[in-house]
Structure formats: structure tokens, C-alpha cells
Protein backbone atom coordinates (compact mmCIF):
# COMPACT_ATOMS: atom_id res chain seq x y z
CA UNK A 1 0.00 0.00 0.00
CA UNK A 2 3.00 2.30 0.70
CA UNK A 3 4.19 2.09 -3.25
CA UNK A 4 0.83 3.15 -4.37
CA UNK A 5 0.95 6.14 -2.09
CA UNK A 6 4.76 6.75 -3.35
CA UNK A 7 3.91 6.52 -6.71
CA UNK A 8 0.71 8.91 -6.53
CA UNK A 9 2.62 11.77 -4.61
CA UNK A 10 5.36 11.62 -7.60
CA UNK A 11 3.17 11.80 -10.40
CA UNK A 12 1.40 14.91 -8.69
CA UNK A 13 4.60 16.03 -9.01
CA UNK A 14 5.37 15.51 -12.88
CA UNK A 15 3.96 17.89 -15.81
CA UNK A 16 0.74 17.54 -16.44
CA UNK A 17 0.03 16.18 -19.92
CA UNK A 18 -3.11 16.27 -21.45
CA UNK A 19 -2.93 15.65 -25.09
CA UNK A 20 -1.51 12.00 -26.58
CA UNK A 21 -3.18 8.83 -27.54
CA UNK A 22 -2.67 5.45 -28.15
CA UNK A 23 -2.75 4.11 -31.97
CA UNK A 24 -3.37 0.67 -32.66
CA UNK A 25 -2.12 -0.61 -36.33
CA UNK A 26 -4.61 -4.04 -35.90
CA UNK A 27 -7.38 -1.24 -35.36
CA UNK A 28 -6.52 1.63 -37.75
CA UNK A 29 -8.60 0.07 -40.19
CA UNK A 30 -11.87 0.35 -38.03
CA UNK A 31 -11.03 4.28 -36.90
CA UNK A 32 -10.95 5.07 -40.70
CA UNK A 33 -14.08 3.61 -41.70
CA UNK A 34 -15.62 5.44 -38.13
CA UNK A 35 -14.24 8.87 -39.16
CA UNK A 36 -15.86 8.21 -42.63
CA UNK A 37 -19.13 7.50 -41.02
CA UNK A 38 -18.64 10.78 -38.75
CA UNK A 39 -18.34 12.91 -42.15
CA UNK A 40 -21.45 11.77 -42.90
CA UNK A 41 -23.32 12.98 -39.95
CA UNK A 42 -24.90 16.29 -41.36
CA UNK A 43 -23.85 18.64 -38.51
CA UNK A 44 -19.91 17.28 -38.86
CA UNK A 45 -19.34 16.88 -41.71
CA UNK A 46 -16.04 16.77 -43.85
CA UNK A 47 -14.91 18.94 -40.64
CA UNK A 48 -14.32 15.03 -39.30
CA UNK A 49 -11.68 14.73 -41.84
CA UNK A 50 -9.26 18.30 -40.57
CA UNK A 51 -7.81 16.32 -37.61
CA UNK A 52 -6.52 13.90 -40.55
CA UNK A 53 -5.16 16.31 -43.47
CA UNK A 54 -8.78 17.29 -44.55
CA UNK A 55 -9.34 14.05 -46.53
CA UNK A 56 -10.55 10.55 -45.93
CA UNK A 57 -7.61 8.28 -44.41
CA UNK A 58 -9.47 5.80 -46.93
CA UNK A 59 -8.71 7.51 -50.12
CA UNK A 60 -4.68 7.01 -49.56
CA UNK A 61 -2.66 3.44 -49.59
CA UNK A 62 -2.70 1.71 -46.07
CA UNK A 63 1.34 3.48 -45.52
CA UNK A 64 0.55 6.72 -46.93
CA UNK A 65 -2.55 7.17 -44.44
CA UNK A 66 -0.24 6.17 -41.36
CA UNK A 67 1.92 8.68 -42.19
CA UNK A 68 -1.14 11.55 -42.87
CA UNK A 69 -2.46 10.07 -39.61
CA UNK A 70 1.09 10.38 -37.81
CA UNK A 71 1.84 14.00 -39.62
CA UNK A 72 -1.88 15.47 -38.05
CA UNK A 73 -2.19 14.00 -35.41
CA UNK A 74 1.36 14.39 -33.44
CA UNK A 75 0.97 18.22 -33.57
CA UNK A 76 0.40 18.77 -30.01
CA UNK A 77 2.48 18.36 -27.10
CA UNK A 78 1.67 15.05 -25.84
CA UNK A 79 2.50 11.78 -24.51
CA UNK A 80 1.69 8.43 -27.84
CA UNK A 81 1.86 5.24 -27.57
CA UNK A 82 2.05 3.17 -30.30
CA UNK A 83 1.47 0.05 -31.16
CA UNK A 84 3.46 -1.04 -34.66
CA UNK A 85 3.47 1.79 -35.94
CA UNK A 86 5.12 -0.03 -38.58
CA UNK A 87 2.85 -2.45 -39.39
CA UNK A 88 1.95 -0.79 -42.90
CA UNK A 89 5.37 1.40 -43.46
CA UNK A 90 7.83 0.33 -46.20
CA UNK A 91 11.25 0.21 -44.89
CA UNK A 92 11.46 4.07 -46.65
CA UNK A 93 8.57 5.35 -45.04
CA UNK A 94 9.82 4.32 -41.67
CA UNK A 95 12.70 6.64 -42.07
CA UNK A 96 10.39 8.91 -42.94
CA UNK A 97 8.20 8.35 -39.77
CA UNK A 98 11.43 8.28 -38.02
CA UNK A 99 12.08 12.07 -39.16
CA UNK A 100 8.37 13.00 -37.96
CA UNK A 101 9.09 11.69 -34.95
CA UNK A 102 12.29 13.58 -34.45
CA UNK A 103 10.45 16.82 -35.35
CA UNK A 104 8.86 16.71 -32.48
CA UNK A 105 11.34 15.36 -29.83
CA UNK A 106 13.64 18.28 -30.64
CA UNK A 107 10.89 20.50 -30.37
CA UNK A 108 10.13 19.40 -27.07
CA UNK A 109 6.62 18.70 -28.14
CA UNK A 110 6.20 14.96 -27.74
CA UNK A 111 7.52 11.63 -26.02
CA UNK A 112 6.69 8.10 -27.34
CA UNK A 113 7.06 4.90 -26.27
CA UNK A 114 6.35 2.74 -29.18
CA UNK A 115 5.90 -1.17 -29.12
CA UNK A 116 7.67 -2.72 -32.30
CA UNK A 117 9.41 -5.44 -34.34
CA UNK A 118 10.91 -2.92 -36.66
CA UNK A 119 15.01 -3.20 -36.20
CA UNK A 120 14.94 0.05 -38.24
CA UNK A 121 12.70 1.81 -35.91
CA UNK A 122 14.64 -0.05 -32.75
CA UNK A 123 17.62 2.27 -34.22
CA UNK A 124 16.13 5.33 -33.32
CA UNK A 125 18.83 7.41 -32.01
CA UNK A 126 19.31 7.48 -28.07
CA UNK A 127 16.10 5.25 -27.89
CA UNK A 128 15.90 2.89 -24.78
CA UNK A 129 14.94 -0.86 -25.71
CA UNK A 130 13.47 -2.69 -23.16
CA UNK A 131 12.77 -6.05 -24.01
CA UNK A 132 9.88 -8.06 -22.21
CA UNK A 133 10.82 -11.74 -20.51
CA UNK A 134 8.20 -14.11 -18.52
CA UNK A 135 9.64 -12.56 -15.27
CA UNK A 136 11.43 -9.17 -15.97
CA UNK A 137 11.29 -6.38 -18.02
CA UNK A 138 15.10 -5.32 -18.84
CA UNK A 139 17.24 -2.62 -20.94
CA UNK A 140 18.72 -4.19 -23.96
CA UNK A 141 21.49 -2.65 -26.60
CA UNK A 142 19.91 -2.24 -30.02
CA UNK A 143 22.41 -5.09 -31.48
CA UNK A 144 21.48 -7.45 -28.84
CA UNK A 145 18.10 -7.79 -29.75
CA UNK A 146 16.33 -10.55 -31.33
CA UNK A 147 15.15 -8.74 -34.90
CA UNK A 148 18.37 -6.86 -35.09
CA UNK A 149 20.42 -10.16 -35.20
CA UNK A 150 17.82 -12.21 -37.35
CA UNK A 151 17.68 -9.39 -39.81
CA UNK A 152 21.63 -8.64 -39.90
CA UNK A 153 21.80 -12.47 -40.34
CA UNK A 154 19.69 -12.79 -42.99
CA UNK A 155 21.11 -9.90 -45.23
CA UNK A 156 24.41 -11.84 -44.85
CA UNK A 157 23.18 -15.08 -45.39
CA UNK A 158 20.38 -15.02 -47.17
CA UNK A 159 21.17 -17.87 -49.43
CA UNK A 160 21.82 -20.33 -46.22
CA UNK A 161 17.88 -19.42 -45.27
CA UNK A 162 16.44 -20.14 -48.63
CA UNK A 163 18.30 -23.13 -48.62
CA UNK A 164 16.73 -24.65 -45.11
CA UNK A 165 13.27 -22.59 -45.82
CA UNK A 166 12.90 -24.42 -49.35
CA UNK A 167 14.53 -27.55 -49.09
CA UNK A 168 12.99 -30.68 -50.04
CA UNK A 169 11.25 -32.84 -47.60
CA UNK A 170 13.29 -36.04 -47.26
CA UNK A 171 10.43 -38.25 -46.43
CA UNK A 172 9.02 -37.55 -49.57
């Protein structure tokens, strides 16, 4: 009972933030087709679309309306998290939502702790990594991690994966 107390009195004691939001790639989909139906609504209107560029989310490839979303949206001061952000970024677009994201850390405006599988969004400069075990929750180094190695590995050895990935069943 004594943490809980601890831990209230300090966050009293932090900044208050009050803008931020979670995004959820496996439910982007849905919040789309829910600000479409909001434009509808006679009294909103396409005003449900200028919190998203003005447009429908639906009228641009599944990448280029994460990054609309990501360029609208994290305008504010705030606290995001994210949940694969990724999930419909080429590699070229991460960069690209790396650089939006940098924007706004050197601007002070924004902090975000972002869930991933994305070794090129793992290398965000001066990130912390913390990777999730059964029983502990612990700081990792970007080239200790799981997708970094796999990934590295495979761009050096590609040829040894196709090999045991498409190799002929023996018992054939």
C-alpha cells in the first residue's frame, strides 16, 4: 500500500500532460471507416476529416494514411503510444516516420514509447529498448536484440535461409 501512495505523490509532481493517444495498427482500419461514417453525420461533416489532413484516411494506400495520420495527429504536445506503428510502413517510409518523430522530440513537443518489431525503428537514435521476458522487463542494446540479429543475419546469409526454408522434404 506504501508504493501506491509513493507513486501517486510523484506523479502529482510531474507535468501535467493532457494531449496524446494510443494508436493501434490491428485497429486503424476500423477508426478510418468510423471517421468516414462521422463525415457523414450532417452537422460534422467533412470537418471530421481536418484532424486527418482534410481528406478521408481511406482515399490514400494503407502506408501513406499512417503517415497523414502520424503528420496530423502528433501536432500537439503530448505523450503516444504506439502500437506497430510499422505495421503498414515500407522500410522508406519508416525513415520517414522516423524524421516525424524527431520533429517533435527536438521540439520538445512529444515523447513516445512505441511497441515494435521494426530493427529500423529499434535504431532510433538514443532510444531505450526494453525487451519483455516471462519474469522481468530489462534494458537491452539495439544489437542485442532478437530482430536486429535475425535481420543482420539474414542480409548476410540469405542464401543459407532459402536453402533450409525451401529444401525438399526427405520423407518424400
Amino acid at each position: 500500500m506504501e508504493i501506491i501512495k509513493s507513486l501517486a505523490i510523484q506523479s502529482i509532481m510531474l507535468p501535467k500532460v493532457s494531449n496524446g493517444f494510443y494508436f493501434r495498427a490491428e485497429t486503424f482500419d476500423s477508426f478510418t471507416t468510423y471517421i468516414d461514417e462521422l463525415a457523414k453525420d450532417p452537422y460534422i461533416g467533412f470537418s471530421a476529416y481536418r484532424p486527418y489532413g482534410g481528406k478521408s484516411l481511406n482515399e490514400l494506400s494503407h502506408g501513406q494514411a499512417f503517415l497523414n495520420f502520424f503528420n496530423n495527429r502528433f501536432s500537439k504536445k503530448g505523450i503516444y503510444l504506439l502500437d506497430e506503428p510499422e505495421s503498414a510502413l515500407s522500410p522508406q517510409n519508416q525513415l520517414v516516420f522516423m524524421r516525424i518523430l524527431r520533429d517533435l522530440e527536438k521540439n520538445g513537443q512529444a515523447q513516445f514509447i512505441i511497441a515494435t518489431h521494426s530493427p529500423i525503428l529499434m535504431a532510433y537514435p538514443d532510444s531505450t529498448i526494453l525487451q519483455f521476458k516471462k519474469l522481468s522487463i530489462e534494458t537491452i542494446p539495439y544489437e542485442e536484440t532478437e530482430h536486429f540479429i535475425l535481420t543482420k543475419d539474414f542480409l548476410n546469409h540469405r542464401e543459407r535461409y532459402f536453402r533450409t526454408l525451401f529444401e525438399e522434404d526427405e520423407f518424400t
